[in-house]
PDB file of N, CA and C in Angstrom:
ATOM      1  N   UNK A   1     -11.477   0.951  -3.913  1.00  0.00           N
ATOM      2  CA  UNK A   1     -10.243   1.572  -3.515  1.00  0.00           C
ATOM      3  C   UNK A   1     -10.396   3.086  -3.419  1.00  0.00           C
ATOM      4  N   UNK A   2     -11.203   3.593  -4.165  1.00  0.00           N
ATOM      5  CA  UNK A   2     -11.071   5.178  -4.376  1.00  0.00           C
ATOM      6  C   UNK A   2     -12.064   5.247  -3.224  1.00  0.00           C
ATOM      7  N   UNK A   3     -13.168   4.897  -2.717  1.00  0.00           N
ATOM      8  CA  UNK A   3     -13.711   5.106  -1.107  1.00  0.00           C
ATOM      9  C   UNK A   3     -12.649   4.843   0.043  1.00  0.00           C
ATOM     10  N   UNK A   4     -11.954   3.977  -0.039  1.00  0.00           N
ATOM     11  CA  UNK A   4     -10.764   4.096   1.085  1.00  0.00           C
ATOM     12  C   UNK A   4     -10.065   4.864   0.946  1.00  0.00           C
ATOM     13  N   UNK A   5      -9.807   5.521  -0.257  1.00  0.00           N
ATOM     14  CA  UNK A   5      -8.768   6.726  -0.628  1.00  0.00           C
ATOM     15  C   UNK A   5      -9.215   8.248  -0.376  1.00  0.00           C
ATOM     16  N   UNK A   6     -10.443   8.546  -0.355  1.00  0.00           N
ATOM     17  CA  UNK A   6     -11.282   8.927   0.427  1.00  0.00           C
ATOM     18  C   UNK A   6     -11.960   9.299   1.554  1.00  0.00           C
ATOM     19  N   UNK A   7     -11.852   8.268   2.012  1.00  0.00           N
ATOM     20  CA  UNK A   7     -12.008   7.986   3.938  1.00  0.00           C
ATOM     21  C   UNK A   7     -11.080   8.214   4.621  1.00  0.00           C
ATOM     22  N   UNK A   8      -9.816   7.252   4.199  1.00  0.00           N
ATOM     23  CA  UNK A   8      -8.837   7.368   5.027  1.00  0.00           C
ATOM     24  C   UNK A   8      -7.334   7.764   4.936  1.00  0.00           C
ATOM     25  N   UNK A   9      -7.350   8.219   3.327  1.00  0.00           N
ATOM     26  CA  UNK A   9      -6.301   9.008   3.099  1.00  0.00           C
ATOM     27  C   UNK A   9      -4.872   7.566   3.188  1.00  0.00           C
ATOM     28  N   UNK A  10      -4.053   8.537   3.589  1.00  0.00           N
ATOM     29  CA  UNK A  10      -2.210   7.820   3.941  1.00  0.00           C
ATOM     30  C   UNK A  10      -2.532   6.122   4.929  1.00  0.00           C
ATOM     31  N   UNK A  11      -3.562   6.593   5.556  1.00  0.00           N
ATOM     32  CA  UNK A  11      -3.503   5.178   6.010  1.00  0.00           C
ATOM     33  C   UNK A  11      -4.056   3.918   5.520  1.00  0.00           C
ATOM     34  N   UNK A  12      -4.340   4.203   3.826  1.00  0.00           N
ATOM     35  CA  UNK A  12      -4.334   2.887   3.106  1.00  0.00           C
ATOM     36  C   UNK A  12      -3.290   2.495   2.792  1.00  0.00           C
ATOM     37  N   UNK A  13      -2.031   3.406   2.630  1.00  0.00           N
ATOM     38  CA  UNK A  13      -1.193   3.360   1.986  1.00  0.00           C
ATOM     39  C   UNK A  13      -0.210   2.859   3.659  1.00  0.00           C
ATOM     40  N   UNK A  14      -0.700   3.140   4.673  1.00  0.00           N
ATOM     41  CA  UNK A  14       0.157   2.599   5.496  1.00  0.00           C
ATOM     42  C   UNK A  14       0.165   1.325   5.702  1.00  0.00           C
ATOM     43  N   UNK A  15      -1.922   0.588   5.773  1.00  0.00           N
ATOM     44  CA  UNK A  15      -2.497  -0.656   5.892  1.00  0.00           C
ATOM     45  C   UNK A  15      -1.747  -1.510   5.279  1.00  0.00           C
ATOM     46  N   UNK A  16      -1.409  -0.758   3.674  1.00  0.00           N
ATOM     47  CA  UNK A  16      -0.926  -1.663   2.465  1.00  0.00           C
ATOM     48  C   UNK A  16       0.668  -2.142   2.761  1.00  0.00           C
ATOM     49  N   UNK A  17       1.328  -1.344   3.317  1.00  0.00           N
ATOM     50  CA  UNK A  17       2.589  -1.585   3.742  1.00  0.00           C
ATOM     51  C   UNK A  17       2.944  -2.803   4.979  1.00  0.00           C
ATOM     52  N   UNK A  18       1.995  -2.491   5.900  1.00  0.00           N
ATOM     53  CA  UNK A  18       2.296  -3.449   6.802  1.00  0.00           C
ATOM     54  C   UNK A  18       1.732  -4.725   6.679  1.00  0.00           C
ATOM     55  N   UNK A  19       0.990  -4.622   5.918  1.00  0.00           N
ATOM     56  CA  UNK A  19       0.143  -5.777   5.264  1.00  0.00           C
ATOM     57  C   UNK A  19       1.403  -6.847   4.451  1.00  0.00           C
ATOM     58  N   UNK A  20       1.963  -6.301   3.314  1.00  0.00           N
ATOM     59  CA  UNK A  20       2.828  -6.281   2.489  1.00  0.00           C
ATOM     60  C   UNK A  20       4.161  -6.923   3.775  1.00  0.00           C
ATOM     61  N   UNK A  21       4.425  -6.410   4.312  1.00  0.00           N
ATOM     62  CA  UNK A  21       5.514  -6.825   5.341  1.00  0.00           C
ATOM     63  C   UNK A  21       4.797  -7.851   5.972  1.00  0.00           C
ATOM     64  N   UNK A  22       3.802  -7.918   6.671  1.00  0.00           N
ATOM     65  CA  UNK A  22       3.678  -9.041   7.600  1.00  0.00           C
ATOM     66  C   UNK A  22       2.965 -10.167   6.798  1.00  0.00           C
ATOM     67  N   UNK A  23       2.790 -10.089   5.340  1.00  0.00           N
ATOM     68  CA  UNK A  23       2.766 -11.720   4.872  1.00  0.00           C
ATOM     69  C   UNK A  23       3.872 -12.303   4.150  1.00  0.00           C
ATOM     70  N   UNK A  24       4.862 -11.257   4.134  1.00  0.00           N
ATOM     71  CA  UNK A  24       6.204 -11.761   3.846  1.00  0.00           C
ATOM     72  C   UNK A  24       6.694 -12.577   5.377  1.00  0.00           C
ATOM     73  N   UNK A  25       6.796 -11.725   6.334  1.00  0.00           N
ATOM     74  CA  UNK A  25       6.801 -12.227   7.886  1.00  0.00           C
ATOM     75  C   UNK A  25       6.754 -13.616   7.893  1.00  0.00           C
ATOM     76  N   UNK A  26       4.947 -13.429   7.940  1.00  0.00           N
ATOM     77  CA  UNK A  26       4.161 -15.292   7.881  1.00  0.00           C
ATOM     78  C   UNK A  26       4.870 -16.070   7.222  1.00  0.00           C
ATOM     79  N   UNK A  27       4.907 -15.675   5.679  1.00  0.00           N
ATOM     80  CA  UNK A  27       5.304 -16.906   4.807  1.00  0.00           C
ATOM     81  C   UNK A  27       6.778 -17.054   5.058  1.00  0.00           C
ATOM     82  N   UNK A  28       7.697 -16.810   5.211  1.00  0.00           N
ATOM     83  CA  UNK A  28       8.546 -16.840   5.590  1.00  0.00           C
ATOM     84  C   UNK A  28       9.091 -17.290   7.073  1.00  0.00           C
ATOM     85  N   UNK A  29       8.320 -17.007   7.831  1.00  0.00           N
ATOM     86  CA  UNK A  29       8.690 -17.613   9.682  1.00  0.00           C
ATOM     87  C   UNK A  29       8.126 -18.656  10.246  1.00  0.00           C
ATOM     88  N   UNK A  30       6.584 -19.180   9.404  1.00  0.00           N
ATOM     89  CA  UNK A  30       5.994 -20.219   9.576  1.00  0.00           C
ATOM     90  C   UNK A  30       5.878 -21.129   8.681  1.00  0.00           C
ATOM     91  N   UNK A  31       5.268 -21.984   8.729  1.00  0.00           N
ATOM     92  CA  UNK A  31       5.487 -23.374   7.255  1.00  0.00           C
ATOM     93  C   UNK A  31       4.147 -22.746   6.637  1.00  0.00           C
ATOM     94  N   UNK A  32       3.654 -21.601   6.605  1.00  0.00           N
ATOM     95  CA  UNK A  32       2.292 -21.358   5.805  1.00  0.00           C
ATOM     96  C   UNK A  32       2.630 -20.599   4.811  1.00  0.00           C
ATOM     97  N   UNK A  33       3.413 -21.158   3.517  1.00  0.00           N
ATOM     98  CA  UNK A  33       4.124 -20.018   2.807  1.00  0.00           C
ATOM     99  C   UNK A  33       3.843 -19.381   1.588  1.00  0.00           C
ATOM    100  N   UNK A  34       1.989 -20.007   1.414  1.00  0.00           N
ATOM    101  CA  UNK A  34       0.986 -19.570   0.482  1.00  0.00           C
ATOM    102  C   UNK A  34       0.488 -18.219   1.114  1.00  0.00           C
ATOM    103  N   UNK A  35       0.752 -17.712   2.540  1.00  0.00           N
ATOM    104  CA  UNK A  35       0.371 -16.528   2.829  1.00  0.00           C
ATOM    105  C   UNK A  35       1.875 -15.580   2.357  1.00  0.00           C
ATOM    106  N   UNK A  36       2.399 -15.517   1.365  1.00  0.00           N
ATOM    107  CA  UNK A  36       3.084 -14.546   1.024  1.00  0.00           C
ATOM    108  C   UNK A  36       2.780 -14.306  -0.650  1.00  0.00           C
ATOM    109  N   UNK A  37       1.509 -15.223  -0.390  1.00  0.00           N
ATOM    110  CA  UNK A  37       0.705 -14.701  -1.768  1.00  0.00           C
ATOM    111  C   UNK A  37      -0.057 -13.514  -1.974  1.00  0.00           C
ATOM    112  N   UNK A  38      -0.522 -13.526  -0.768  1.00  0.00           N
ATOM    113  CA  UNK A  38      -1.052 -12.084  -0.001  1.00  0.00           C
ATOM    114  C   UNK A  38      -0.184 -10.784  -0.638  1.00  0.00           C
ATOM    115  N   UNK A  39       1.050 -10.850  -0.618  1.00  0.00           N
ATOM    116  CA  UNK A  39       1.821  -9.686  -0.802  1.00  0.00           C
ATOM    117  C   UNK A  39       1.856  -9.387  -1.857  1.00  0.00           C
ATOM    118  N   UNK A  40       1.340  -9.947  -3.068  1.00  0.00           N
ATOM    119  CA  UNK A  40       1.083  -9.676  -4.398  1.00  0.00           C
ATOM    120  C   UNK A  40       0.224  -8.695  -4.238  1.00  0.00           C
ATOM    121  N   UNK A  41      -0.881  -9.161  -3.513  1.00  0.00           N
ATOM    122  CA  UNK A  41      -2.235  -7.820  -3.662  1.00  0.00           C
ATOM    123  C   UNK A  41      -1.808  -6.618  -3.274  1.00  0.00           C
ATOM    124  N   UNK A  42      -1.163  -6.949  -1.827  1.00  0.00           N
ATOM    125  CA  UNK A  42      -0.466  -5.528  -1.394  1.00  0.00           C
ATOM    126  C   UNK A  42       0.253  -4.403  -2.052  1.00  0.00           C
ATOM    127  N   UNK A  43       1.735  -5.348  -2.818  1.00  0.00           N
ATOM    128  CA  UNK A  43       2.251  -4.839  -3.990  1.00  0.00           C
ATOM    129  C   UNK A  43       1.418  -4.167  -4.928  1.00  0.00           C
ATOM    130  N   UNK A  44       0.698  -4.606  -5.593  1.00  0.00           N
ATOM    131  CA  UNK A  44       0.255  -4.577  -6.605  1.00  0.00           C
ATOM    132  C   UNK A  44      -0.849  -3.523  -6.643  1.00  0.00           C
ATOM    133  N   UNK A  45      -1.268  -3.244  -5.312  1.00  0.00           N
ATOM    134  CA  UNK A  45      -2.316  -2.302  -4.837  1.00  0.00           C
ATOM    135  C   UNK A  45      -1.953  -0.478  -4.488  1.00  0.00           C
ATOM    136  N   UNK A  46      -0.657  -1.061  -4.034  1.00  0.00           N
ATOM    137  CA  UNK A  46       0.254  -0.046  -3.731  1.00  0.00           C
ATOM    138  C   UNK A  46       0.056   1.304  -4.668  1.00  0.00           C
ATOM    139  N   UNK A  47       0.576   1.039  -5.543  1.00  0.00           N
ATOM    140  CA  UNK A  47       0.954   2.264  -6.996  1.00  0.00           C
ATOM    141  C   UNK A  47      -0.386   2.761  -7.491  1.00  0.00           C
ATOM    142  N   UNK A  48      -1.606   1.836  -7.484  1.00  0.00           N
ATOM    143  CA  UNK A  48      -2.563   1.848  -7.528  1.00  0.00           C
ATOM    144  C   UNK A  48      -3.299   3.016  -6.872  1.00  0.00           C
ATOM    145  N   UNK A  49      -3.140   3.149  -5.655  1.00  0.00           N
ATOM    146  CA  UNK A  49      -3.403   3.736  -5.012  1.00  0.00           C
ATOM    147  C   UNK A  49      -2.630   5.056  -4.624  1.00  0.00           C
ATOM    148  N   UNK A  50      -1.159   5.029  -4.640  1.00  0.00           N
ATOM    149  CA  UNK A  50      -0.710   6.397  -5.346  1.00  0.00           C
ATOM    150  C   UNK A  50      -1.242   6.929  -6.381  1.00  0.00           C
ATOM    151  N   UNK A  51      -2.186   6.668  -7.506  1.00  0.00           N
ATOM    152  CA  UNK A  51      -2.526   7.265  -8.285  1.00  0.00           C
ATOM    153  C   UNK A  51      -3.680   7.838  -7.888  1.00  0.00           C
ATOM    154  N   UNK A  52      -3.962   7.604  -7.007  1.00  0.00           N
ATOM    155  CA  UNK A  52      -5.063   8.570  -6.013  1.00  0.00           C
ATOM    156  C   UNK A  52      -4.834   9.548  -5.820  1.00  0.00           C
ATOM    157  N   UNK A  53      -3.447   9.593  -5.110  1.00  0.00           N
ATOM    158  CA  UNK A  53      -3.157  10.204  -4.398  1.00  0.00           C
ATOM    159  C   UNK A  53      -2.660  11.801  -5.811  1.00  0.00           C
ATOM    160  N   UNK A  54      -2.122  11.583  -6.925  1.00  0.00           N
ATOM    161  CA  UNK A  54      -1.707  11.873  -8.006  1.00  0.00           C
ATOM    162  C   UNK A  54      -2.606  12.791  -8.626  1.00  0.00           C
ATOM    163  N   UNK A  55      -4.119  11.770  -8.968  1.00  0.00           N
ATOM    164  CA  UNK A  55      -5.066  12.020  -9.482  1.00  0.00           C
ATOM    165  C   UNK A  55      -5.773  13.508  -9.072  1.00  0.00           C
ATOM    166  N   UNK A  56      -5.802  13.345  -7.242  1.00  0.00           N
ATOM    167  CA  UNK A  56      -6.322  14.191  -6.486  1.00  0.00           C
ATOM    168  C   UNK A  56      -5.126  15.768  -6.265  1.00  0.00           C
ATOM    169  N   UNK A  57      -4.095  15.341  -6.719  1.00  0.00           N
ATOM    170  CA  UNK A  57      -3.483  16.978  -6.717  1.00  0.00           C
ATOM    171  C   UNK A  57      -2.277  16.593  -5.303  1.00  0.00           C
ATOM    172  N   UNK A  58      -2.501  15.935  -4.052  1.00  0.00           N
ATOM    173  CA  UNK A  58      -1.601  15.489  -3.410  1.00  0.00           C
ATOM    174  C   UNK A  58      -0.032  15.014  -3.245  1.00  0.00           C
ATOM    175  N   UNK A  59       0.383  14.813  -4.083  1.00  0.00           N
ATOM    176  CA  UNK A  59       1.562  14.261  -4.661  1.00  0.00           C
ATOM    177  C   UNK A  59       1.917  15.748  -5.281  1.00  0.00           C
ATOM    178  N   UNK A  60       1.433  16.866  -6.130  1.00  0.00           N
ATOM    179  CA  UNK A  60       2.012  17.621  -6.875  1.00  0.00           C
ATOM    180  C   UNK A  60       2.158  18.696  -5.969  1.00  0.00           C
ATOM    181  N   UNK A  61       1.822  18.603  -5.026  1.00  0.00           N
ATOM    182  CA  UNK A  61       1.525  19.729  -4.363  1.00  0.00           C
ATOM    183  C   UNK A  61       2.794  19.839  -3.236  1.00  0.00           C
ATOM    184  N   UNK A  62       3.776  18.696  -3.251  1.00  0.00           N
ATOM    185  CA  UNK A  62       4.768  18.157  -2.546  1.00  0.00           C
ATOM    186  C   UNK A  62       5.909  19.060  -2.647  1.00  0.00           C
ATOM    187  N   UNK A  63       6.478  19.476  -2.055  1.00  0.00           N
ATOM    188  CA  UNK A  63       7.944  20.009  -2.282  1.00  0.00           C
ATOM    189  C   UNK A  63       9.189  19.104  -3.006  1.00  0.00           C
ATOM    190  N   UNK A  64       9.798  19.392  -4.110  1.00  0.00           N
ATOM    191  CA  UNK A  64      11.066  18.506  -4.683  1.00  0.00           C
ATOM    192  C   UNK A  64      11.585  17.753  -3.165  1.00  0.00           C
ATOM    193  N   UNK A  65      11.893  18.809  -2.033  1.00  0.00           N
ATOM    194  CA  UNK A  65      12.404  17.646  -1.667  1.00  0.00           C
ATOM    195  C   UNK A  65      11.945  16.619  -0.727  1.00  0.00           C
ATOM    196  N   UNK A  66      10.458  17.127  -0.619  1.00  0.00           N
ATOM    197  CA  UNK A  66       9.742  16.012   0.479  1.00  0.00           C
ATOM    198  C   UNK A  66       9.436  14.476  -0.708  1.00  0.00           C
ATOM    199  N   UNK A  67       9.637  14.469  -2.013  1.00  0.00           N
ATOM    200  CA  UNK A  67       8.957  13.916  -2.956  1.00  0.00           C
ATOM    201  C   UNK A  67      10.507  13.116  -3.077  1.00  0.00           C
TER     202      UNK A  67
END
């Protein structure tokens, strides 16, 4: 995670989002509804990976009100 956090910055954190949305999507619109198991990782990866963002000074460096 910290090499993707790395590489590609906000757009893990975007990957993780749409990821997160479109296996809610699946499991929910099709009869395959073990793919909204998927969204656990997403979730769960999420905050995770804000602490990257945290770790690295990014987040503090934010204005009150962009934050």
């Amino acid at each position: 995670m910290i090499r993707l956090h790395e590489r590609f910055g906000l757009g893990v954190i975007a990957v993780m989002l749409i990821g997160a949305v479109a296996a809610d999507v699946i499991g929910f619109a099709t009869p395959f509804e073990e793919t909204r198991w998927a969204n656990v990782a997403f979730v769960w990866l999420l905050p995770h990976q804000l602490g990257f963002f945290y770790a690295d000074g990014r987040i503090t460096r934010l204005s009150r009100g962009a934050l």
